[in-house]
Protein backbone atom coordinates (compact mmCIF):
# COMPACT_ATOMS: atom_id res chain seq x y z
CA UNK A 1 0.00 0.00 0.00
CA UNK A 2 2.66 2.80 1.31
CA UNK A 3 4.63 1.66 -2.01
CA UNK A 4 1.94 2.07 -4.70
CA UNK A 5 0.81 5.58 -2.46
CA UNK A 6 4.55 6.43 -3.36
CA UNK A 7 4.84 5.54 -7.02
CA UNK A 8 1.11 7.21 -7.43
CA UNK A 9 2.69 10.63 -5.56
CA UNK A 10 5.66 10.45 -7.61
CA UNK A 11 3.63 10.05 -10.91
CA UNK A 12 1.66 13.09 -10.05
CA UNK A 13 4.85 15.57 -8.99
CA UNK A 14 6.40 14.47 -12.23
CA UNK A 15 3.25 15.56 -14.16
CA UNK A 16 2.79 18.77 -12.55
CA UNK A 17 6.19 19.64 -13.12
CA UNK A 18 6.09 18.34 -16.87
CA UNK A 19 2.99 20.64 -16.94
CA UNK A 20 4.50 23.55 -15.22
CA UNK A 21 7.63 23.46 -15.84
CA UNK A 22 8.45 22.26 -19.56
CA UNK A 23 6.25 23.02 -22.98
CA UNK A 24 4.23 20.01 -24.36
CA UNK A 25 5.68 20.35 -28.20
CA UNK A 26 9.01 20.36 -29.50
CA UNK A 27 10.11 22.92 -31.94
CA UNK A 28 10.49 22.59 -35.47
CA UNK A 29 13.68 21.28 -36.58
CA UNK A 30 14.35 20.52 -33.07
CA UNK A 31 18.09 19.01 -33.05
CA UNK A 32 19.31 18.36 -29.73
CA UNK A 33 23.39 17.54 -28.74
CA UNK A 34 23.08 15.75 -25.75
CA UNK A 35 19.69 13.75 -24.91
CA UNK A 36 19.28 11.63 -21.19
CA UNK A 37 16.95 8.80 -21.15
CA UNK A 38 15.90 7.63 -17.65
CA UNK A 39 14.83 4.30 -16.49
CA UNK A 40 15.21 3.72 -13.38
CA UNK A 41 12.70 0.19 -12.71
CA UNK A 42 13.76 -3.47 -13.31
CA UNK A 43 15.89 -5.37 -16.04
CA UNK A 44 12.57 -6.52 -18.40
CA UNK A 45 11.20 -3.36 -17.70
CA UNK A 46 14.54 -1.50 -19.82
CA UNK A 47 14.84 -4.41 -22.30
CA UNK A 48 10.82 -3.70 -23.58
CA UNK A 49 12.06 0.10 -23.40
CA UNK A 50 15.20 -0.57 -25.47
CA UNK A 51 13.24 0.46 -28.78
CA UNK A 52 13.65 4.10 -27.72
CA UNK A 53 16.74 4.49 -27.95
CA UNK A 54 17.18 3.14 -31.62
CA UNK A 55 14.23 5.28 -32.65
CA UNK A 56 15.71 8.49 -30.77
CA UNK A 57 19.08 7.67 -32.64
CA UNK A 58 16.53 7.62 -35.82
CA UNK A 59 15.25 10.75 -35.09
CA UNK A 60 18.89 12.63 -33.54
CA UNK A 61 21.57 10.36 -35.58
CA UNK A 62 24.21 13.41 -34.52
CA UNK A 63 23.02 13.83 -30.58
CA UNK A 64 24.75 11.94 -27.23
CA UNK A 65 22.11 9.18 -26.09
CA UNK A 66 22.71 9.16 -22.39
CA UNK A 67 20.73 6.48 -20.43
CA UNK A 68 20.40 6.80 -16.40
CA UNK A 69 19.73 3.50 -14.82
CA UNK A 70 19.99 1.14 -11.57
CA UNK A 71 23.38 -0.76 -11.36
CA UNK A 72 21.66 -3.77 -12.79
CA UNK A 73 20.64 -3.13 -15.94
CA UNK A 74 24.34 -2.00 -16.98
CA UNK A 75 24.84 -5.28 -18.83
CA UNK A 76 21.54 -4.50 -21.06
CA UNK A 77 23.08 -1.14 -22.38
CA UNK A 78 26.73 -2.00 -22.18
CA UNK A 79 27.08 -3.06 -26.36
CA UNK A 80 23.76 -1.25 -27.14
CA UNK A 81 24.67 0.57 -31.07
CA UNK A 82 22.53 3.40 -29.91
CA UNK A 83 23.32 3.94 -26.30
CA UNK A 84 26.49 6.50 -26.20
CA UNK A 85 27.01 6.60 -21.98
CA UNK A 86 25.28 4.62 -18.99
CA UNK A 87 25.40 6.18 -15.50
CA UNK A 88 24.61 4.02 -12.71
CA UNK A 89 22.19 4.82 -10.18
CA UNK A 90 20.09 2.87 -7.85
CA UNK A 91 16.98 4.13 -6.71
CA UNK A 92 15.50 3.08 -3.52
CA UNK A 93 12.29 2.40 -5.06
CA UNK A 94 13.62 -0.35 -7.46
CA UNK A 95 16.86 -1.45 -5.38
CA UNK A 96 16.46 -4.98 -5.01
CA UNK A 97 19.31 -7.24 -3.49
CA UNK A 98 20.98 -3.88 -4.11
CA UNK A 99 22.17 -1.01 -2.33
CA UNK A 100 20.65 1.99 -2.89
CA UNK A 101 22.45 4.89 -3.91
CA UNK A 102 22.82 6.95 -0.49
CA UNK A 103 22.20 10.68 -0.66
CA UNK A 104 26.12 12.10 -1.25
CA UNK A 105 26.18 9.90 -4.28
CA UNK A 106 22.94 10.90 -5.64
CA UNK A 107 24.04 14.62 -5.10
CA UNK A 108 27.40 13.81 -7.09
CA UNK A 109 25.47 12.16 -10.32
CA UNK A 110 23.12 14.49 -10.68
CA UNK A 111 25.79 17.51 -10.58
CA UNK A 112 27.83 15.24 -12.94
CA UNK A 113 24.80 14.99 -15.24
CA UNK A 114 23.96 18.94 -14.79
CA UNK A 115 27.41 19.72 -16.24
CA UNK A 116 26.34 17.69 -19.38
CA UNK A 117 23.94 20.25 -20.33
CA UNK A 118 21.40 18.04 -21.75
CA UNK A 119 19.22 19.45 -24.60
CA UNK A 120 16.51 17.05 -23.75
CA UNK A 121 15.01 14.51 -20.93
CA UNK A 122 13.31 11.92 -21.84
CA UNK A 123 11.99 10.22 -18.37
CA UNK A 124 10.53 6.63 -18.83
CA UNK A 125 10.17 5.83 -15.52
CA UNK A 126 11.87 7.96 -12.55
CA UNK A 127 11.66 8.94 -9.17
CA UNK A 128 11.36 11.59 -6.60
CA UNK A 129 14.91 12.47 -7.18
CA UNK A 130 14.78 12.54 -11.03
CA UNK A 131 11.46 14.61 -10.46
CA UNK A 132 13.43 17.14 -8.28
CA UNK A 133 16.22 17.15 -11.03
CA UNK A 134 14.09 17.72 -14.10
CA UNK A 135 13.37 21.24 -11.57
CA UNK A 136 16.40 21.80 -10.76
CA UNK A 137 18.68 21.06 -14.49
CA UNK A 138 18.57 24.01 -17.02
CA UNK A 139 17.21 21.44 -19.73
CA UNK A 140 15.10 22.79 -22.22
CA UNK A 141 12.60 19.96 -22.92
CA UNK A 142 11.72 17.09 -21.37
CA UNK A 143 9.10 13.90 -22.40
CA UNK A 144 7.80 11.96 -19.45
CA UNK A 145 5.82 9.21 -19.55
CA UNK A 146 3.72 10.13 -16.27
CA UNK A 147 2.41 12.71 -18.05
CA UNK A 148 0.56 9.94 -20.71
CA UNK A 149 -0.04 7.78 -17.51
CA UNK A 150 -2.00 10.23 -15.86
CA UNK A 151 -4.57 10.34 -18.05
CA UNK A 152 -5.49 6.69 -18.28
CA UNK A 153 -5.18 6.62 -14.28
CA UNK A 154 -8.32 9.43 -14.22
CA UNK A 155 -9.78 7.33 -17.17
CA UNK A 156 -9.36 9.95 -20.09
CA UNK A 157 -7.81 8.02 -22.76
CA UNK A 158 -7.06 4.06 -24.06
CA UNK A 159 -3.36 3.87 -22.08
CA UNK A 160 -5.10 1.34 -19.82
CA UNK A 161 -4.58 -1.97 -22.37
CA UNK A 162 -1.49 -1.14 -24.01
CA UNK A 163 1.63 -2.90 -23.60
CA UNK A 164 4.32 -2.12 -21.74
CA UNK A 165 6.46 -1.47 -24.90
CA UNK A 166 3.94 0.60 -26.96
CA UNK A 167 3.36 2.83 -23.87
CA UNK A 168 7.20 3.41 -24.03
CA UNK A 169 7.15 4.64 -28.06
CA UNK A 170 3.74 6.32 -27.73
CA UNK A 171 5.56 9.00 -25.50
CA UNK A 172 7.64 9.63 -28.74
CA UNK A 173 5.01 9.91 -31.02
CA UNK A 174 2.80 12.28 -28.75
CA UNK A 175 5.96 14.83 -30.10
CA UNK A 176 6.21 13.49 -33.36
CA UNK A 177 9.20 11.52 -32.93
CA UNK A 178 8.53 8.60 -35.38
CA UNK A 179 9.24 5.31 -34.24
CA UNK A 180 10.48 2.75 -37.36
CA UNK A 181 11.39 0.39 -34.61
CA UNK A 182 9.74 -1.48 -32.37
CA UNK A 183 11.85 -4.90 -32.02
CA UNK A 184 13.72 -5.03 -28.68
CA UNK A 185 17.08 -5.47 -28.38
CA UNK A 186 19.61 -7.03 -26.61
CA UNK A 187 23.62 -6.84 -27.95
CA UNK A 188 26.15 -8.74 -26.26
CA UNK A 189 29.74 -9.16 -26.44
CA UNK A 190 32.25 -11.06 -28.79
CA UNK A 191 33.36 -12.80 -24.99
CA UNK A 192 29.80 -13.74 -23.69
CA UNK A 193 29.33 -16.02 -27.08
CA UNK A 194 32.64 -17.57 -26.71
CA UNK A 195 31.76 -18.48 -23.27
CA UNK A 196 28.77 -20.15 -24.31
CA UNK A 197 30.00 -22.42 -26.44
CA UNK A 198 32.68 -23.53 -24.24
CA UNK A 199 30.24 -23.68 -21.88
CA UNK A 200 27.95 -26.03 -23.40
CA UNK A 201 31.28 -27.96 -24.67
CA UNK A 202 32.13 -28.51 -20.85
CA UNK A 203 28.20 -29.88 -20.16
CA UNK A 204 28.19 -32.64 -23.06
CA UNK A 205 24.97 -30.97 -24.47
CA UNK A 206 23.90 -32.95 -27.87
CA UNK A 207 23.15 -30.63 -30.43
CA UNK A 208 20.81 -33.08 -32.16
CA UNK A 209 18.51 -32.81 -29.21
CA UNK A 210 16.07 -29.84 -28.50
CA UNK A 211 17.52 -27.70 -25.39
CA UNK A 212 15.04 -26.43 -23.28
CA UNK A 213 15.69 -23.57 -20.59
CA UNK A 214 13.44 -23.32 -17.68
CA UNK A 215 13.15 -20.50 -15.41
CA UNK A 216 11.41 -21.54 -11.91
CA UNK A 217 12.35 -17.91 -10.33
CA UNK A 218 11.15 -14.61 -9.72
CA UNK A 219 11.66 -12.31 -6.88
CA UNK A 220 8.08 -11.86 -6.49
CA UNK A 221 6.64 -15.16 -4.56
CA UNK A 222 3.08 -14.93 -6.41
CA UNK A 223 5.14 -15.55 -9.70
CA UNK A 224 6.54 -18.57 -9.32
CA UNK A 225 5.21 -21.84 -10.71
CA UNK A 226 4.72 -24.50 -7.93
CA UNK A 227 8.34 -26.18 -8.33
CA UNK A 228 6.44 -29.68 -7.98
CA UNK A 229 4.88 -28.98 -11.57
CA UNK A 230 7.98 -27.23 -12.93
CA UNK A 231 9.81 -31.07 -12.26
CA UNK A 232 6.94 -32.88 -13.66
CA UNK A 233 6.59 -30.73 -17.05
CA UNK A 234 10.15 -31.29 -17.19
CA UNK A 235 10.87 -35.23 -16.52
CA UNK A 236 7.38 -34.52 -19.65
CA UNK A 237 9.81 -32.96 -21.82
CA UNK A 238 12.89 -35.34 -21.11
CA UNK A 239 10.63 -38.22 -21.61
CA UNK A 240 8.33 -37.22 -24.79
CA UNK A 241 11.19 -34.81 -26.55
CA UNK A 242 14.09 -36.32 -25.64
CA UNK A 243 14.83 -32.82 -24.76
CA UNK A 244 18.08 -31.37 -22.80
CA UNK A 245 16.61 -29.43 -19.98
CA UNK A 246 18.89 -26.23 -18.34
CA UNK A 247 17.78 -24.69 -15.39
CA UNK A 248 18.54 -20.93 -15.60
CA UNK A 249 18.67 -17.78 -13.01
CA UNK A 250 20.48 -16.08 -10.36
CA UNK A 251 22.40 -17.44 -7.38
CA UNK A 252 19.84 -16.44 -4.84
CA UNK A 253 16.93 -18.84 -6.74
CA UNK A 254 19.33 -21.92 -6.31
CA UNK A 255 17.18 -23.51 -3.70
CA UNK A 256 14.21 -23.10 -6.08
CA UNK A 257 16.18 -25.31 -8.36
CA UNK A 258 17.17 -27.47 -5.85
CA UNK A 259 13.94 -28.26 -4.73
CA UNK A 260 12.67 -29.22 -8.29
CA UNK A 261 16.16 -31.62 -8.82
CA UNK A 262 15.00 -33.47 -5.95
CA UNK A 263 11.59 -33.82 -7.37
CA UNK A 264 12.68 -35.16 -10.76
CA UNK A 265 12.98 -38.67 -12.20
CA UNK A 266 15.01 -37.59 -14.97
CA UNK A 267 18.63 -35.20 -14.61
CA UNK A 268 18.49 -31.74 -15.91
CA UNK A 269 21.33 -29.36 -16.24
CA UNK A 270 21.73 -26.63 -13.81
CA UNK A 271 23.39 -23.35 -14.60
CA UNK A 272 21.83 -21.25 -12.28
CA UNK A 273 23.97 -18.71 -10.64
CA UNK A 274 27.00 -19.43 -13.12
CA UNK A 275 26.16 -16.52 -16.09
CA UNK A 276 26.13 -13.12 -16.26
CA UNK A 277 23.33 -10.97 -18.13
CA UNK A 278 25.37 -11.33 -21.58
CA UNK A 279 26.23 -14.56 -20.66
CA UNK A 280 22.66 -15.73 -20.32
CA UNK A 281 21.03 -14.23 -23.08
CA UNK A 282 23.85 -16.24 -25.33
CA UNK A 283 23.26 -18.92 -23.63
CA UNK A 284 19.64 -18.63 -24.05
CA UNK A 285 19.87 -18.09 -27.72
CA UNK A 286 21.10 -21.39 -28.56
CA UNK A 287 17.95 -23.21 -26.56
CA UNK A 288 14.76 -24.64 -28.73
CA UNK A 289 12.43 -23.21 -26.11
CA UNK A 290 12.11 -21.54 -22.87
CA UNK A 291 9.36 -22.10 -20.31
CA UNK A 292 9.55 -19.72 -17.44
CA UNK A 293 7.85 -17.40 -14.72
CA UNK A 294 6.89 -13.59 -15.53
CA UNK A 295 10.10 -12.28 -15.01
CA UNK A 296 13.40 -11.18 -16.44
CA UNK A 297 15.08 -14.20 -18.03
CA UNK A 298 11.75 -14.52 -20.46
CA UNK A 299 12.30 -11.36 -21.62
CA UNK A 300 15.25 -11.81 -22.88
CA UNK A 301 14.51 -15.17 -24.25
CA UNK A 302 12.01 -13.22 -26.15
CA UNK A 303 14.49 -10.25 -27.17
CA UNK A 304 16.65 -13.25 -28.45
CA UNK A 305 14.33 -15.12 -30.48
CA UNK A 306 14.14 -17.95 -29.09
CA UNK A 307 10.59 -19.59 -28.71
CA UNK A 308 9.03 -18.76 -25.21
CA UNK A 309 6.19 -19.51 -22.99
CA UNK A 310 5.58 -17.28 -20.32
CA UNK A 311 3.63 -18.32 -17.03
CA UNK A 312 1.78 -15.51 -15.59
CA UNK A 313 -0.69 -15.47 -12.79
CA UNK A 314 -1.91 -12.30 -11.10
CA UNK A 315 0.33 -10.13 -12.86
CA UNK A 316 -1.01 -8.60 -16.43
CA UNK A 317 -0.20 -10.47 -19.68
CA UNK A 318 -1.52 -7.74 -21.46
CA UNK A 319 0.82 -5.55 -20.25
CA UNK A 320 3.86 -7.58 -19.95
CA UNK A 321 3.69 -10.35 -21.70
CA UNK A 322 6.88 -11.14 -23.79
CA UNK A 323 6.66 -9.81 -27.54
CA UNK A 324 7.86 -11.81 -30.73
CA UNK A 325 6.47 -13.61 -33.51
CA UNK A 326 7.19 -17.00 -30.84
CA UNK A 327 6.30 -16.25 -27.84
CA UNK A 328 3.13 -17.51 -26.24
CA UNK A 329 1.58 -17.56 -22.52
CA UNK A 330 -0.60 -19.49 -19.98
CA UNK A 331 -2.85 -17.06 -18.00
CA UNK A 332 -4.24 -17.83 -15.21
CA UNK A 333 -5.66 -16.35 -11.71
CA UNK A 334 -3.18 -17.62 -9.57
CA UNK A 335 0.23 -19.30 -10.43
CA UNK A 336 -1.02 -22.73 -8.76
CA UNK A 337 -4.38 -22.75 -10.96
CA UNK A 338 -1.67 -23.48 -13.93
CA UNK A 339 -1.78 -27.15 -14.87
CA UNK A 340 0.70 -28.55 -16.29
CA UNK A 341 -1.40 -30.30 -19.55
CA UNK A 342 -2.34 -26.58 -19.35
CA UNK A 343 1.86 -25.66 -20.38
CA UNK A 344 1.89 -28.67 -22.73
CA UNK A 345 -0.75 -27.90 -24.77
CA UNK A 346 1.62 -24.71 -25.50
CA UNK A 347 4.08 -26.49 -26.32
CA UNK A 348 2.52 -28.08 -28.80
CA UNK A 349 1.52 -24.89 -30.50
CA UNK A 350 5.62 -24.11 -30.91
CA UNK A 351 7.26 -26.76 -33.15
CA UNK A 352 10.65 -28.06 -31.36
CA UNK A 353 13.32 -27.47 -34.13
């Protein structure tokens, strides 16, 4: 309650101040030097945002794409074509397993990013202290998405059922910005592939049978799959596939995993804890299909190309449901309402190759 009473407060100051403070159009043959994108919120949240930055380059191919955001999402940026700087900072709001930025080094980044004298802000999701910077930098224009949110929050407008991704490019186009793309993207590094393939080398994985990554984590309990039918769908998949199964995720979700080993009849591969963000995302590339929880690793399966099913409960498809010409879901009410005939009959709608 006190957090959504936060994010709703913060919403509002940032549209007053976008009201107030900053005019609504840009001007004709606008061509800013230095633009800052902000987004401040969690890894899948940047990765379905990562189309603005290749339509700002589009629109500004001579500007300095700045992008402010937590510690985190680094990795997602750190080969991005059309990203030109990333500062770190960690907002208390979305800091999780992190440490926040404390105050002296929030006062140092945002004098650091003063001196830039940025010709445009471009806030895609903030907080209290990017709220009070917007008031306090001499930037000339700024585009925040509160402002758009507001009005589907007091009903005025159609925001309400778009995804997460279009919400993101329609803040462009409300100043005629065009948008040519709106594929995600996620660019890794020369080192992350190599490490893959060794990788797989060192586990003995066949390449003549399908690889399938499953993701059984999510910081948010209500997210997770009950790991009892994670282990049956996947002894399934072993059995009627033949299929090489590779547990995926952070460290912390290692007694997630664990649990669903000890559950199985069949042996899976476990690489959870052992990649990095690059790492993963090459590693998920080379997998036939990925089954996983609402959370970041489908994203990026997604973002990869690789075929996905997402498993999503009371959070909202609608909104963030992964995006791709493969990707499918199972929605349910609750996460243990999900059968898992319910997960295999999605399967059967994505052709193993």
């Amino acid at each position: 309650m006190i957090s959504k009473l936060v994010e709703f407060s913060t919403m509002i100051s940032s549209f007053l101040v976008q009201s107030l403070a900053y005019p609504d159009t840009l001007p004709s043959g606008f061509a800013p030097k230095r633009i800052l994108v902000i987004k401040l919120d969690h890894l899948g949240d940047l990765l379905l945002a990562t189309p603005v930055f290749s339509n700002v380059r589009h629109a500004f191919p001579a500007a300095q794409i700045d992008a402010l955001v937590g510690d985190w999402n680094y990795e997602v940026l750190q080969n991005h074509p059309d990203v030109d700087g990333i500062i770190g900072y960690n907002s208390h709001f979305f800091s999780r397993g992190v440490n926040p930025t404390n105050l002296r080094q929030t006062y140092d980044i945002f004098c650091r990013l003063q001196e830039q004298q940025y010709d445009l802000l471009i806030d895609l999701r903030g907080d209290w202290v990017t709220v009070v910077f917007a008031l306090w930098a001499n930037i000339s224009y700024r585009l925040d998405r509160a402002y758009l949110q507001v009005g589907n929050k007091i009903g005025l407008n159609g925001y309400k059922a778009l995804h997460e991704s279009a919400r993101n490019l329609n803040l462009l186009r409300s100043v005629q910005i065009p948008t040519p793309v709106c594929t995600t993207g996620f660019y890794t590094a020369k080192t992350a592939k190599l490490w893959v393939d060794d990788y797989l080398e060192k586990l003995e994985v066949c390449r003549n049978l399908p690889l399938i990554a499953i993701h059984a984590g999510s910081p948010i309990a209500t997210k997770r799959w009950p790991t009892s039918r994670f282990a049956e769908l996947m002894d399934w998949l072993i059995f009627h596939y033949q299929a090489q199964i590779l547990l995926v995720g952070v460290k912390s979700e290692l007694p997630i995993n664990t649990d669903i080993e000890s559950r199985m009849k069949m042996k899976a591969f476990n690489a959870v804890g052992e990649t990095n963000l690059q790492q993963l995302a090459e590693l998920l590339r080379h997998c036939n299909l990925f089954i996983g929880n609402d959370s970041a690793p489908m994203h990026i399966s997604a973002v990869v190309g690789t075929k996905t099913v997402g498993l999503y409960g009371a959070s909202s498809p609608s909104r963030f449901c992964p995006i791709g010409p493969h990707c499918t879901i199972v929605t349910r009410k609750a996460m243990d309402q999900i059968h898992v005939s319910d997960v295999v009959s999605e399967i059967g709608s994505l052709v193993l190759t």
